[in-house]
PDB file of N, CA and C in Angstrom:
ATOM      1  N   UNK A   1     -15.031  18.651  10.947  1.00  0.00           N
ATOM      2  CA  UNK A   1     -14.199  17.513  10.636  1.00  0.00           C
ATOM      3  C   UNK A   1     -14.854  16.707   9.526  1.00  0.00           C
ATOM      4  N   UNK A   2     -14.245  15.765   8.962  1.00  0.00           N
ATOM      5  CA  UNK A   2     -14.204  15.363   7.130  1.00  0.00           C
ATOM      6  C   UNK A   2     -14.376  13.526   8.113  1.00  0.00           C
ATOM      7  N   UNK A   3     -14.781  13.186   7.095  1.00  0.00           N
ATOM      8  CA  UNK A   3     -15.318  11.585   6.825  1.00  0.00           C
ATOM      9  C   UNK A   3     -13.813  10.924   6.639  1.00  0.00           C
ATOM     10  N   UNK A   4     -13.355  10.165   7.330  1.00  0.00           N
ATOM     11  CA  UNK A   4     -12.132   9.471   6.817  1.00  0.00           C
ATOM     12  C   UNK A   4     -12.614   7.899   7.147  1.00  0.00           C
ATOM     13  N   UNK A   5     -11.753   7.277   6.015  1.00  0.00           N
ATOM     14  CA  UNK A   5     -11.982   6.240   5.717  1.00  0.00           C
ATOM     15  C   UNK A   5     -10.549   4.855   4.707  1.00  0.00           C
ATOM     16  N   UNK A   6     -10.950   3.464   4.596  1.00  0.00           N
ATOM     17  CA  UNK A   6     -10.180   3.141   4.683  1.00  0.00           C
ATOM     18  C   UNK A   6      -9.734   1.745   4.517  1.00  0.00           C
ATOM     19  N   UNK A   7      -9.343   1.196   3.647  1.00  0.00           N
ATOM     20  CA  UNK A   7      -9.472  -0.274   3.408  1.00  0.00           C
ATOM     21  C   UNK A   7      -8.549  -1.014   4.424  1.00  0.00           C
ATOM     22  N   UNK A   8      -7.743  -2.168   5.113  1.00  0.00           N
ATOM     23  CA  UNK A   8      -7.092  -2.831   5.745  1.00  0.00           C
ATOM     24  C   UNK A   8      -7.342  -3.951   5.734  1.00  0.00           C
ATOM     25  N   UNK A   9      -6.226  -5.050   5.668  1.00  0.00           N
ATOM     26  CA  UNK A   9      -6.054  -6.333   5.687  1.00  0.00           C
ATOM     27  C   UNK A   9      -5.803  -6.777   6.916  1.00  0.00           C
ATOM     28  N   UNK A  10      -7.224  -7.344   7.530  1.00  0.00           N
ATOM     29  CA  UNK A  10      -7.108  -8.372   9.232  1.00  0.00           C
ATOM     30  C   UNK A  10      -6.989  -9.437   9.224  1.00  0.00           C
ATOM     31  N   UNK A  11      -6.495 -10.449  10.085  1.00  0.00           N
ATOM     32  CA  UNK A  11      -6.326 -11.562   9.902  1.00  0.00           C
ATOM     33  C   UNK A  11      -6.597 -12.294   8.421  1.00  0.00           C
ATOM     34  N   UNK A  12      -5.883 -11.842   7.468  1.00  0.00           N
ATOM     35  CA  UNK A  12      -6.342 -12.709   6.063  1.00  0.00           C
ATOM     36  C   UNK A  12      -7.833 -12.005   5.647  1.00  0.00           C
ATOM     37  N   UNK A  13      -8.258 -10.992   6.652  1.00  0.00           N
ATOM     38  CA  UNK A  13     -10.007 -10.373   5.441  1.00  0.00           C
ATOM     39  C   UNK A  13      -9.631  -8.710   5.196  1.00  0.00           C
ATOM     40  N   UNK A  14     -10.042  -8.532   3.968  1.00  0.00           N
ATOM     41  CA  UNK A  14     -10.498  -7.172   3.770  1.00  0.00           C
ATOM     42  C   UNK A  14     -10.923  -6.785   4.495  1.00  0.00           C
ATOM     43  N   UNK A  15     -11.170  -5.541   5.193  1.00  0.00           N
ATOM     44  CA  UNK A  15     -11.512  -4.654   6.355  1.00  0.00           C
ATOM     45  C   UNK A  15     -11.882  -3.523   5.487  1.00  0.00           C
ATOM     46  N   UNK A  16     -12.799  -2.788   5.294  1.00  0.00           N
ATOM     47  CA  UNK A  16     -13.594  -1.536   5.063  1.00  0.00           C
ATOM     48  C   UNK A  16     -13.230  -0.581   6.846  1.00  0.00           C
ATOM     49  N   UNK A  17     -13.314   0.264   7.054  1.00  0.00           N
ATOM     50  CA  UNK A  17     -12.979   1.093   8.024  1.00  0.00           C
ATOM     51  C   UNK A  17     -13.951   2.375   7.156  1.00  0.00           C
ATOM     52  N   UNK A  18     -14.479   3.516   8.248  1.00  0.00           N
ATOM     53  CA  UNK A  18     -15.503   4.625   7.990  1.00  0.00           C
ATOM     54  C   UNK A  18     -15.524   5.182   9.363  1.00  0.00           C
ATOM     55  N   UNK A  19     -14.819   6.449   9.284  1.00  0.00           N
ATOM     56  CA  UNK A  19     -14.959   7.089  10.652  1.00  0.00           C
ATOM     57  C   UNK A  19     -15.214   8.481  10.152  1.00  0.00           C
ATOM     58  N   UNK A  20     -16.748   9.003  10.933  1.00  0.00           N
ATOM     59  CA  UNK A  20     -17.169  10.458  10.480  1.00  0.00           C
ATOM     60  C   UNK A  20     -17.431  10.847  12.148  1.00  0.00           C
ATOM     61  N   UNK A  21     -16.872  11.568  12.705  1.00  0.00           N
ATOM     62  CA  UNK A  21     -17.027  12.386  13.771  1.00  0.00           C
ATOM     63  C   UNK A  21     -18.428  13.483  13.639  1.00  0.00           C
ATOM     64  N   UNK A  22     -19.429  13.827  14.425  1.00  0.00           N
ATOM     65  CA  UNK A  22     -20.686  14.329  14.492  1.00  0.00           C
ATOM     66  C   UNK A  22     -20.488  15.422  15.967  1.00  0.00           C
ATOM     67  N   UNK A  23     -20.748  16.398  15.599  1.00  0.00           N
ATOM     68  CA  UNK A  23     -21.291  17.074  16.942  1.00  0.00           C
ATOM     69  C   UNK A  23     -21.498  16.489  18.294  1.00  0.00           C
ATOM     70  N   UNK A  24     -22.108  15.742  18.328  1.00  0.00           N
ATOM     71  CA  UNK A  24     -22.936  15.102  19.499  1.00  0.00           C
ATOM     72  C   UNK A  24     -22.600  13.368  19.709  1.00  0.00           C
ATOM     73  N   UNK A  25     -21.041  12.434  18.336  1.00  0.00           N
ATOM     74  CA  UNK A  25     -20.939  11.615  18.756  1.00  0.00           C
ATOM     75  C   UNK A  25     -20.075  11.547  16.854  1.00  0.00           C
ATOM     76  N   UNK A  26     -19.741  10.503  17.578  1.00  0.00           N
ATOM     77  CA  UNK A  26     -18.748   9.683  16.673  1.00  0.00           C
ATOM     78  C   UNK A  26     -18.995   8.129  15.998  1.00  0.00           C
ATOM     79  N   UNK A  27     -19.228   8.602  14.608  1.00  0.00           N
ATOM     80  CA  UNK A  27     -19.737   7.373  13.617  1.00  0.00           C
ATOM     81  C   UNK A  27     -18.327   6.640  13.240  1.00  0.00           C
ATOM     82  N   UNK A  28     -18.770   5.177  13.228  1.00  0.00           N
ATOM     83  CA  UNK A  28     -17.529   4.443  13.124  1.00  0.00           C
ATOM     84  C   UNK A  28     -17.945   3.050  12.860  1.00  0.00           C
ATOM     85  N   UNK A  29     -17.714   2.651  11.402  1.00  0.00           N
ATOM     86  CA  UNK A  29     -18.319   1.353  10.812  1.00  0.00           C
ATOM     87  C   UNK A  29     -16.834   1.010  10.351  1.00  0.00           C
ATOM     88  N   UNK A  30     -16.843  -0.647  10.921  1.00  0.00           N
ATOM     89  CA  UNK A  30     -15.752  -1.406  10.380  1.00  0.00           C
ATOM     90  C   UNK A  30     -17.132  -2.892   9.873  1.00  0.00           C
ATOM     91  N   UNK A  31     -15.920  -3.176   8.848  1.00  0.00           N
ATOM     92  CA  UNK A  31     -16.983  -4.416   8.091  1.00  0.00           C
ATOM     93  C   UNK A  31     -16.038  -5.232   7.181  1.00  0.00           C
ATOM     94  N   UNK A  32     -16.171  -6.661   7.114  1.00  0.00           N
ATOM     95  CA  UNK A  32     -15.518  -7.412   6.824  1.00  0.00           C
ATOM     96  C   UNK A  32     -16.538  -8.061   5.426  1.00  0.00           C
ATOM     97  N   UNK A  33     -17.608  -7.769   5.269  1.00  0.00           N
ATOM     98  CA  UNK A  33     -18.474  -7.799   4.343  1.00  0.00           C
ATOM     99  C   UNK A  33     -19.036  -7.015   3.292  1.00  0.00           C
ATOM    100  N   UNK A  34     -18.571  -5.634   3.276  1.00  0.00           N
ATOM    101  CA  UNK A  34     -19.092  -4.687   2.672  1.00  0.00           C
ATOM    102  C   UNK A  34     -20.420  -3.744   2.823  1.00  0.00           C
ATOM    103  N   UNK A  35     -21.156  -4.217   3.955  1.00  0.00           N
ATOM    104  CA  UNK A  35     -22.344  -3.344   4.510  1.00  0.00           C
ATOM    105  C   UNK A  35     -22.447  -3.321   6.154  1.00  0.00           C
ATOM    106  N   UNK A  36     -23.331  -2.815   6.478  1.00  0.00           N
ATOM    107  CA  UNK A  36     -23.382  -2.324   7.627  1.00  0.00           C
ATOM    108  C   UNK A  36     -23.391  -3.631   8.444  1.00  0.00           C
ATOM    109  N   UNK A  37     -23.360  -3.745   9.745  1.00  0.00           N
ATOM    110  CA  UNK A  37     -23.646  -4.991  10.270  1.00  0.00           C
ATOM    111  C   UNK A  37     -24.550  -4.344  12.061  1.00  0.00           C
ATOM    112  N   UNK A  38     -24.157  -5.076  13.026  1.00  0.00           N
ATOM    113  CA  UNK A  38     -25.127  -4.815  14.056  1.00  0.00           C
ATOM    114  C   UNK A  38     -24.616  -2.988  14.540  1.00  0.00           C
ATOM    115  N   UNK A  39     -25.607  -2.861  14.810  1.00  0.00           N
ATOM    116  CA  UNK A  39     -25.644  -0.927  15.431  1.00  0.00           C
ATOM    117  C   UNK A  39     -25.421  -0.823  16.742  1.00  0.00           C
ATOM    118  N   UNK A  40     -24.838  -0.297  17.481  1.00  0.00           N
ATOM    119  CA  UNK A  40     -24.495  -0.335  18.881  1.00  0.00           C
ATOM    120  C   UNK A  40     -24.192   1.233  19.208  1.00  0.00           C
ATOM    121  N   UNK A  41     -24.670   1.507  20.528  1.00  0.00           N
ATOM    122  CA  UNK A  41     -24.443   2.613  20.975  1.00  0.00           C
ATOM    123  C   UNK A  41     -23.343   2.715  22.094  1.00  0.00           C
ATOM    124  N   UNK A  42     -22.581   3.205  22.011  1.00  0.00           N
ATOM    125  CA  UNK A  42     -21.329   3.079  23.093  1.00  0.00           C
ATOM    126  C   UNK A  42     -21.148   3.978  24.185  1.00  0.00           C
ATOM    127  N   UNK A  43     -21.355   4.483  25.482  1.00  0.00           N
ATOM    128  CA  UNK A  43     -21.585   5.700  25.935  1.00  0.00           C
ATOM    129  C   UNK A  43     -20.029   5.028  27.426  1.00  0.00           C
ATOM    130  N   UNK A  44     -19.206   6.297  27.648  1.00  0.00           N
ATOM    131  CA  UNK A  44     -18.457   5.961  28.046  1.00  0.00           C
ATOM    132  C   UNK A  44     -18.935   7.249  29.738  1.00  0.00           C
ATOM    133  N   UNK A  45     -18.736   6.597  30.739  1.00  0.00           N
ATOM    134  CA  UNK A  45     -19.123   7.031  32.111  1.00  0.00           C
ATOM    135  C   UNK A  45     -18.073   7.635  32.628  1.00  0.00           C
ATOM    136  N   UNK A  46     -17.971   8.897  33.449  1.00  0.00           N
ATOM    137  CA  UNK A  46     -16.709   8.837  34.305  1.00  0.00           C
ATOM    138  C   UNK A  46     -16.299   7.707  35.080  1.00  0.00           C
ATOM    139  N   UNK A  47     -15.186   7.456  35.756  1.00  0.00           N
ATOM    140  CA  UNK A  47     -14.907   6.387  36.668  1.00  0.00           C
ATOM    141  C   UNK A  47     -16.198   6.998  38.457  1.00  0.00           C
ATOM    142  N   UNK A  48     -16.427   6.024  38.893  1.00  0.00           N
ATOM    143  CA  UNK A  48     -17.030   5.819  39.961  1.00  0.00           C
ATOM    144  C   UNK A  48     -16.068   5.579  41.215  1.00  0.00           C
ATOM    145  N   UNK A  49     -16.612   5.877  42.383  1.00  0.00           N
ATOM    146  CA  UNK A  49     -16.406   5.191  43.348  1.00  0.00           C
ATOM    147  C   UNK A  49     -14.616   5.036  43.857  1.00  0.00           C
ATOM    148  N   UNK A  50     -14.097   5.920  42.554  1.00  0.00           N
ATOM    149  CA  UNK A  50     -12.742   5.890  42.673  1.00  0.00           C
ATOM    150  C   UNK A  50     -11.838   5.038  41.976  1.00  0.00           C
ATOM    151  N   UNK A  51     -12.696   4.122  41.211  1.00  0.00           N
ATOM    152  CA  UNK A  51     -11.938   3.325  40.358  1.00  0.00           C
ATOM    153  C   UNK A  51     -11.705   3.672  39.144  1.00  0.00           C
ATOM    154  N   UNK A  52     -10.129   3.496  38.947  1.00  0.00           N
ATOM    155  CA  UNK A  52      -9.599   3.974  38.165  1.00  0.00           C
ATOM    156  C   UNK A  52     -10.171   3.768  36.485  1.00  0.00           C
ATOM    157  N   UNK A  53     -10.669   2.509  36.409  1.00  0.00           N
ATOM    158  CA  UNK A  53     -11.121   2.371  34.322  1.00  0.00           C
ATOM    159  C   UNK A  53     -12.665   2.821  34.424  1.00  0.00           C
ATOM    160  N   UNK A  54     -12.536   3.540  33.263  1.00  0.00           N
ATOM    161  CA  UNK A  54     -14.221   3.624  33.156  1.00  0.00           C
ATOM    162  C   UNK A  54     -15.191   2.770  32.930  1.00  0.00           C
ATOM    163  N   UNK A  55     -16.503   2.994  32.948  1.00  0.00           N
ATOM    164  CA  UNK A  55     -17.255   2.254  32.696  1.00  0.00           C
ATOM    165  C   UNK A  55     -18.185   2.684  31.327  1.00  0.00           C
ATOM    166  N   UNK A  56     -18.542   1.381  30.449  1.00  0.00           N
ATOM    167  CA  UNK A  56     -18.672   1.404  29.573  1.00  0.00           C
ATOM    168  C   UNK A  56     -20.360   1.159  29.337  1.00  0.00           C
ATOM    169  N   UNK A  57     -21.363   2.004  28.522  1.00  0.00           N
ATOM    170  CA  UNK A  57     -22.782   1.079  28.766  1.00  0.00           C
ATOM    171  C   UNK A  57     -23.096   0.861  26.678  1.00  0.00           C
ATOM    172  N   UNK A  58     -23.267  -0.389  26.829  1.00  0.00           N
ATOM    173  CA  UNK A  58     -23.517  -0.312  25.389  1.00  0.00           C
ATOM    174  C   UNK A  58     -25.091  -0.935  25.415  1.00  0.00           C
ATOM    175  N   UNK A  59     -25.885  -0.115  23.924  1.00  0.00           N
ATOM    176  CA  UNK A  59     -27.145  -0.715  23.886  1.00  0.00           C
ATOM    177  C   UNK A  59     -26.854  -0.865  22.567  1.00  0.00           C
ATOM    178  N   UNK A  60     -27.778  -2.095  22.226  1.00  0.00           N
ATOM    179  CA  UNK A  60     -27.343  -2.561  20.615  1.00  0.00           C
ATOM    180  C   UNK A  60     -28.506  -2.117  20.104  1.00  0.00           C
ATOM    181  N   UNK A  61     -28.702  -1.358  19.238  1.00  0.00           N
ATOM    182  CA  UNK A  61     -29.845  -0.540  18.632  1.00  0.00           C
ATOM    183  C   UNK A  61     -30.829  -1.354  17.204  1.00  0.00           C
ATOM    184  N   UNK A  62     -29.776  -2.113  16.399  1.00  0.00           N
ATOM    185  CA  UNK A  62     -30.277  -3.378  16.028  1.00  0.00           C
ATOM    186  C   UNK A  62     -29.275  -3.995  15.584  1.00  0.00           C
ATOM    187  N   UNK A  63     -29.735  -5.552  15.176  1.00  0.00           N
ATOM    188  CA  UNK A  63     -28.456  -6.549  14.457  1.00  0.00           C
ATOM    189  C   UNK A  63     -28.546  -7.131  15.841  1.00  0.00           C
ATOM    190  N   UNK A  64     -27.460  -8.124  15.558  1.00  0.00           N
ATOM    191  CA  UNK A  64     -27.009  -9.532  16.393  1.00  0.00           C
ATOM    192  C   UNK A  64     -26.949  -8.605  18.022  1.00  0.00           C
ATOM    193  N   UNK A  65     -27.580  -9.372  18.699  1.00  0.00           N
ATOM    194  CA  UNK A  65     -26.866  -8.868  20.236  1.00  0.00           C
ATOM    195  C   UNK A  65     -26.227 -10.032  21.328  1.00  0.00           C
ATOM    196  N   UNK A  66     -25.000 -10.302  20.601  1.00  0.00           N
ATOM    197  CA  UNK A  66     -24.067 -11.517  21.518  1.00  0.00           C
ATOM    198  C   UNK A  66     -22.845 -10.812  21.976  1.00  0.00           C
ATOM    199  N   UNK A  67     -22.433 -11.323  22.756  1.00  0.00           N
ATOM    200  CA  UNK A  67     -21.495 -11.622  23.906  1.00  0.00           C
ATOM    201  C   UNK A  67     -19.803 -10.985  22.954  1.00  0.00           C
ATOM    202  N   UNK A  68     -19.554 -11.845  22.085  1.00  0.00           N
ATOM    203  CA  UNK A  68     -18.411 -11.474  21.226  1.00  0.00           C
ATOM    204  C   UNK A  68     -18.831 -10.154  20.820  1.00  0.00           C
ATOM    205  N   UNK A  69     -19.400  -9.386  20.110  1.00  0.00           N
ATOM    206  CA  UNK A  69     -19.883  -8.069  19.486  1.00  0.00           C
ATOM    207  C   UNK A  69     -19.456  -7.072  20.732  1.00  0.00           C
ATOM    208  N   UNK A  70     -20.394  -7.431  22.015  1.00  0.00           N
ATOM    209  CA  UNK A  70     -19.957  -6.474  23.271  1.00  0.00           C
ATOM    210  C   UNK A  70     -18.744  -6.661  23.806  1.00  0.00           C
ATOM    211  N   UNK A  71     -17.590  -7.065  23.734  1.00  0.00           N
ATOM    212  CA  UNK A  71     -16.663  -7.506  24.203  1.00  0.00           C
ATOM    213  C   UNK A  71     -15.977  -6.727  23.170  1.00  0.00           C
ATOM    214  N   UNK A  72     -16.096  -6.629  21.712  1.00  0.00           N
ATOM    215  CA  UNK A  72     -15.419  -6.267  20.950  1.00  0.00           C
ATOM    216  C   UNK A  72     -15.347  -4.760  20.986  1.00  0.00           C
ATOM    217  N   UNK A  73     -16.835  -4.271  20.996  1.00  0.00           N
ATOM    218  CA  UNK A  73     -17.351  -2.560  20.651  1.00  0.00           C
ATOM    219  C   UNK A  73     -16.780  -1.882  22.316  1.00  0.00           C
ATOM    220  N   UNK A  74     -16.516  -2.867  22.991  1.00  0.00           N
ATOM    221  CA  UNK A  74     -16.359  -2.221  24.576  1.00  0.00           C
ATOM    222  C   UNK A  74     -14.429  -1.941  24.219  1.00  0.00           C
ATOM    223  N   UNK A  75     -13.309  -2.879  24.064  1.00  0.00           N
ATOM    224  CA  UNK A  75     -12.080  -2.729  23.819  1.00  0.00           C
ATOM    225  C   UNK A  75     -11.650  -1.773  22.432  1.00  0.00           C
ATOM    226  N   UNK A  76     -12.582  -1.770  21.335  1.00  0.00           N
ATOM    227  CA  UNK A  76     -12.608  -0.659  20.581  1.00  0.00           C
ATOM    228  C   UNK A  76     -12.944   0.603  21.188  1.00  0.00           C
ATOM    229  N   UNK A  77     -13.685   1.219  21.795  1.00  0.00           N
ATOM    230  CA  UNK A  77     -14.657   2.471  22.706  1.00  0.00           C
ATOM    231  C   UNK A  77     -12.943   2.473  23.437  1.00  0.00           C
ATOM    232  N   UNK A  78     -12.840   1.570  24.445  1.00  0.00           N
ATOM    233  CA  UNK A  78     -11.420   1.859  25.579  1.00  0.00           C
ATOM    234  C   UNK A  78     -10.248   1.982  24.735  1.00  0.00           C
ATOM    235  N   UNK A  79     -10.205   1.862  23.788  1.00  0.00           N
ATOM    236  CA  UNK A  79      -8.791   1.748  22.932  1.00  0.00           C
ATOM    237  C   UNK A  79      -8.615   2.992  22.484  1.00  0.00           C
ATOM    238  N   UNK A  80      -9.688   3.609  21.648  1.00  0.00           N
ATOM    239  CA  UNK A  80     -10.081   4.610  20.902  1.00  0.00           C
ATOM    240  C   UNK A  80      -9.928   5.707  21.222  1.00  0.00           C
ATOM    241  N   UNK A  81     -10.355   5.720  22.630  1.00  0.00           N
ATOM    242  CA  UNK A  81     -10.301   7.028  23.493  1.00  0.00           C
ATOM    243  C   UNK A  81     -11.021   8.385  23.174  1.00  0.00           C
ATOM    244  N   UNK A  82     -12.427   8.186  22.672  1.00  0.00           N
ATOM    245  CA  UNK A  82     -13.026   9.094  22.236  1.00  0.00           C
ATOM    246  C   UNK A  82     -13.797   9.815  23.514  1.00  0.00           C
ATOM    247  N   UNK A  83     -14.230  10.727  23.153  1.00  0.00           N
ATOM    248  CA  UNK A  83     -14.927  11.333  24.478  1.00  0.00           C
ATOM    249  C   UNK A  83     -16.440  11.053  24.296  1.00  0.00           C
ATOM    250  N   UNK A  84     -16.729  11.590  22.897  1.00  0.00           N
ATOM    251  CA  UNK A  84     -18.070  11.824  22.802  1.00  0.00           C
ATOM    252  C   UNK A  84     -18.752  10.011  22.596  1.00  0.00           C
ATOM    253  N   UNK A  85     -20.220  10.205  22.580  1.00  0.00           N
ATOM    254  CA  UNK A  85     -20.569   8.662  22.600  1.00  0.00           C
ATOM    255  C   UNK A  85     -19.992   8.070  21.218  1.00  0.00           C
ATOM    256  N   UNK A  86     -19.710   6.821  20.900  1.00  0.00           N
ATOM    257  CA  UNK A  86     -19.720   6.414  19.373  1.00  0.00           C
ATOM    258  C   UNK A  86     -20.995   5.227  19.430  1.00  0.00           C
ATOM    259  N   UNK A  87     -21.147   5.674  17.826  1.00  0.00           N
ATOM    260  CA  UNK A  87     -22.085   4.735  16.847  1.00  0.00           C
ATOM    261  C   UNK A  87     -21.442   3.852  16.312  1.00  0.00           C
ATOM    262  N   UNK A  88     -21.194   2.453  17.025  1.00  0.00           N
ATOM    263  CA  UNK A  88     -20.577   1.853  15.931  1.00  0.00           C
ATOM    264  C   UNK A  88     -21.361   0.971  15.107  1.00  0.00           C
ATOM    265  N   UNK A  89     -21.066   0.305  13.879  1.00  0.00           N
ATOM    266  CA  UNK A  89     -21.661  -0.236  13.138  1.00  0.00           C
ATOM    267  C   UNK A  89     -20.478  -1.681  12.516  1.00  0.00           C
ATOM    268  N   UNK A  90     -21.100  -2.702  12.882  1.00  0.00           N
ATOM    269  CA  UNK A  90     -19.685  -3.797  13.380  1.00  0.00           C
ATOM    270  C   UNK A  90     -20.185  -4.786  12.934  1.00  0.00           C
ATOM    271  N   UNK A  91     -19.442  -5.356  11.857  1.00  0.00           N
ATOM    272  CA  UNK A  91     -19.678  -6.695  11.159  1.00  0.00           C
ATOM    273  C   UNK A  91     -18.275  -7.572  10.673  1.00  0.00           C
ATOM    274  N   UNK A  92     -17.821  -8.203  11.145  1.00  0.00           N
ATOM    275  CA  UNK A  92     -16.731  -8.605  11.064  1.00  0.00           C
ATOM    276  C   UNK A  92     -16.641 -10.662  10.805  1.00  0.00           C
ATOM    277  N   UNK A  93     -16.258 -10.897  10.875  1.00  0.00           N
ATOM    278  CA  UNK A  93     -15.686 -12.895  10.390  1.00  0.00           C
ATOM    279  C   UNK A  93     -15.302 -13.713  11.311  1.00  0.00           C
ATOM    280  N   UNK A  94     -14.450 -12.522  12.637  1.00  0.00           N
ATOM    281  CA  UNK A  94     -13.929 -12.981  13.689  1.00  0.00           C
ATOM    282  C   UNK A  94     -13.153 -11.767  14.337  1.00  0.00           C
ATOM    283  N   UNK A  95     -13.563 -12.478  15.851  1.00  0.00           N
ATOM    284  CA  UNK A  95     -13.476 -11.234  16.565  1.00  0.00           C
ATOM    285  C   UNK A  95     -12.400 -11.327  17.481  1.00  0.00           C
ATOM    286  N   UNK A  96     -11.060 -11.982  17.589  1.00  0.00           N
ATOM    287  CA  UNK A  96     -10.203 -11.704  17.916  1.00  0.00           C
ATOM    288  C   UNK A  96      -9.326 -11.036  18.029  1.00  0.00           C
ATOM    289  N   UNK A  97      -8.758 -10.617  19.056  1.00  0.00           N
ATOM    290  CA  UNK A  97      -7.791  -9.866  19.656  1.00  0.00           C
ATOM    291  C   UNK A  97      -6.759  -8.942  18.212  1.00  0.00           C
ATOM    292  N   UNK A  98      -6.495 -10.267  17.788  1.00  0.00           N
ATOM    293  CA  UNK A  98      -5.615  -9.521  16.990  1.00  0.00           C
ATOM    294  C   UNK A  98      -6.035  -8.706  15.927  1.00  0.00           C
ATOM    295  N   UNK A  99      -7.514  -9.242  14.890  1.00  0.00           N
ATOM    296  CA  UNK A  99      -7.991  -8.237  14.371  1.00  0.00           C
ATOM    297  C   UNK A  99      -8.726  -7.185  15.345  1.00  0.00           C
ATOM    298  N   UNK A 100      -9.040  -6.921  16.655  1.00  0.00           N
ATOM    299  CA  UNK A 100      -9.568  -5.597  16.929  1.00  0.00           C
ATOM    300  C   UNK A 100      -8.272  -4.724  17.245  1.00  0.00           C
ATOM    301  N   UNK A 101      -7.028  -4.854  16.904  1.00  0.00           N
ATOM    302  CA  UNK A 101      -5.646  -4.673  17.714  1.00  0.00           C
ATOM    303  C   UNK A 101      -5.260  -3.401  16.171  1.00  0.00           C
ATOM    304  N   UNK A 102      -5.308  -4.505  15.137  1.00  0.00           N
ATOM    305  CA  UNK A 102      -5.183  -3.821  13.796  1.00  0.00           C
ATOM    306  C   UNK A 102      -6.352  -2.566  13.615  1.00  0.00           C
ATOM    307  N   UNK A 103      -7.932  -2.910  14.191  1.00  0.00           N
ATOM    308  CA  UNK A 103      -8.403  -1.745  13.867  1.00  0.00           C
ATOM    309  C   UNK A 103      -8.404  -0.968  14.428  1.00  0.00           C
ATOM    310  N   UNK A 104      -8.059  -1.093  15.745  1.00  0.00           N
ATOM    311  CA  UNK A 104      -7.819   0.275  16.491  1.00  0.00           C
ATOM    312  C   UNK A 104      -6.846   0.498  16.260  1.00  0.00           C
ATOM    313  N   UNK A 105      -5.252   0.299  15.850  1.00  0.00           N
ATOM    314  CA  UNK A 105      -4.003   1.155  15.668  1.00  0.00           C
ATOM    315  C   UNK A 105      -4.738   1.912  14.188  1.00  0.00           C
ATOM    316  N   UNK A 106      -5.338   1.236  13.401  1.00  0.00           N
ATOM    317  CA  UNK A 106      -5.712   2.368  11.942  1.00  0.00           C
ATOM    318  C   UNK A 106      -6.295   3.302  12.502  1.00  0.00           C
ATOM    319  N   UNK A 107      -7.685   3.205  13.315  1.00  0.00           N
ATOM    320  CA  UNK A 107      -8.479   4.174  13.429  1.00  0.00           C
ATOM    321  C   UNK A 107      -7.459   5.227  14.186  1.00  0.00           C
ATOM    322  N   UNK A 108      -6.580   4.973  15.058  1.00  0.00           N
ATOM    323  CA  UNK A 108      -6.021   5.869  15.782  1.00  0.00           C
ATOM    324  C   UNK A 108      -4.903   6.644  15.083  1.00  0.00           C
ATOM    325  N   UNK A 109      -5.050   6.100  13.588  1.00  0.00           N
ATOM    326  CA  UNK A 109      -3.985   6.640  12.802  1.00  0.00           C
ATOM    327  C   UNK A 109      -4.569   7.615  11.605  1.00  0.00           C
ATOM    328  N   UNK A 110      -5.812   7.305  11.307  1.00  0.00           N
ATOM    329  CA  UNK A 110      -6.632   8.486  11.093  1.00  0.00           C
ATOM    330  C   UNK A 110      -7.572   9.052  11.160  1.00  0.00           C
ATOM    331  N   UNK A 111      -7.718   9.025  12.839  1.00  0.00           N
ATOM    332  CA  UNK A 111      -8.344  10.148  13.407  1.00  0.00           C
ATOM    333  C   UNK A 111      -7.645  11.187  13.581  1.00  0.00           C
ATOM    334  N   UNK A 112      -8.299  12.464  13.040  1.00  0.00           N
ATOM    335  CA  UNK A 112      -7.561  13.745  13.504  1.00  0.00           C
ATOM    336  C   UNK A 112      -8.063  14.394  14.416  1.00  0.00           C
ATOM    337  N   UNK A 113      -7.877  13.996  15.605  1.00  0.00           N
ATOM    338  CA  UNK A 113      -7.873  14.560  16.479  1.00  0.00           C
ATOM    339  C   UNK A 113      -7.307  13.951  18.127  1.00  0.00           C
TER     340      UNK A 113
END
């Protein structure tokens, strides 16, 4: 699989989008600045115990580690529906609903698979 990628307009900002799928996990940088921003590892669990949503474990590998960032990389990961772990790389202006709403309908529009 090929590197796709992708400019978009979120709430009033330029959006950069970069999704390269890997063997062993899935690279995926959105940025509202033009470079990389905090690194996070996303690893998605079967459900437990019988409950139905999965569980999500994120470790932030470096960059900012707050509360908004994990909230964000966790509803991107559940939205996304990837299997393998993702790398995301997440720098954004503001982290509301409605811009993570816009980047997951793009990403889900070109991912091929």
């Amino acid at each position: 699989m090929t590197e796709r990628s992708c400019g978009i307009v979120t709430n009033g900002h330029h959006t950069d989008i970069v999704l390269r799928p890997y063997s062993n996990r899935t690279l995926l940088i959105v940025t509202h600045f033009k470079k990389f921003g905090t690194l996070l590892m996303i690893n998605r669990e079967s459900s437990v115990n019988g409950y139905s949503s999965d569980v999500f474990t994120i470790k932030t590998l470096f960059g900012s580690d707050n509360n908004d960032i994990h909230v964000a990389a966790r509803y991107i990961a559940q939205e996304l529906n990837i299997e393998k772990p993702l790398l995301l790389s997440i720098a954004l202006k503001d982290y509301n609903v409605k811009t993570l709403k816009s980047i997951v309908a793009t990403v889900n529009q070109i991912k091929s698979w």
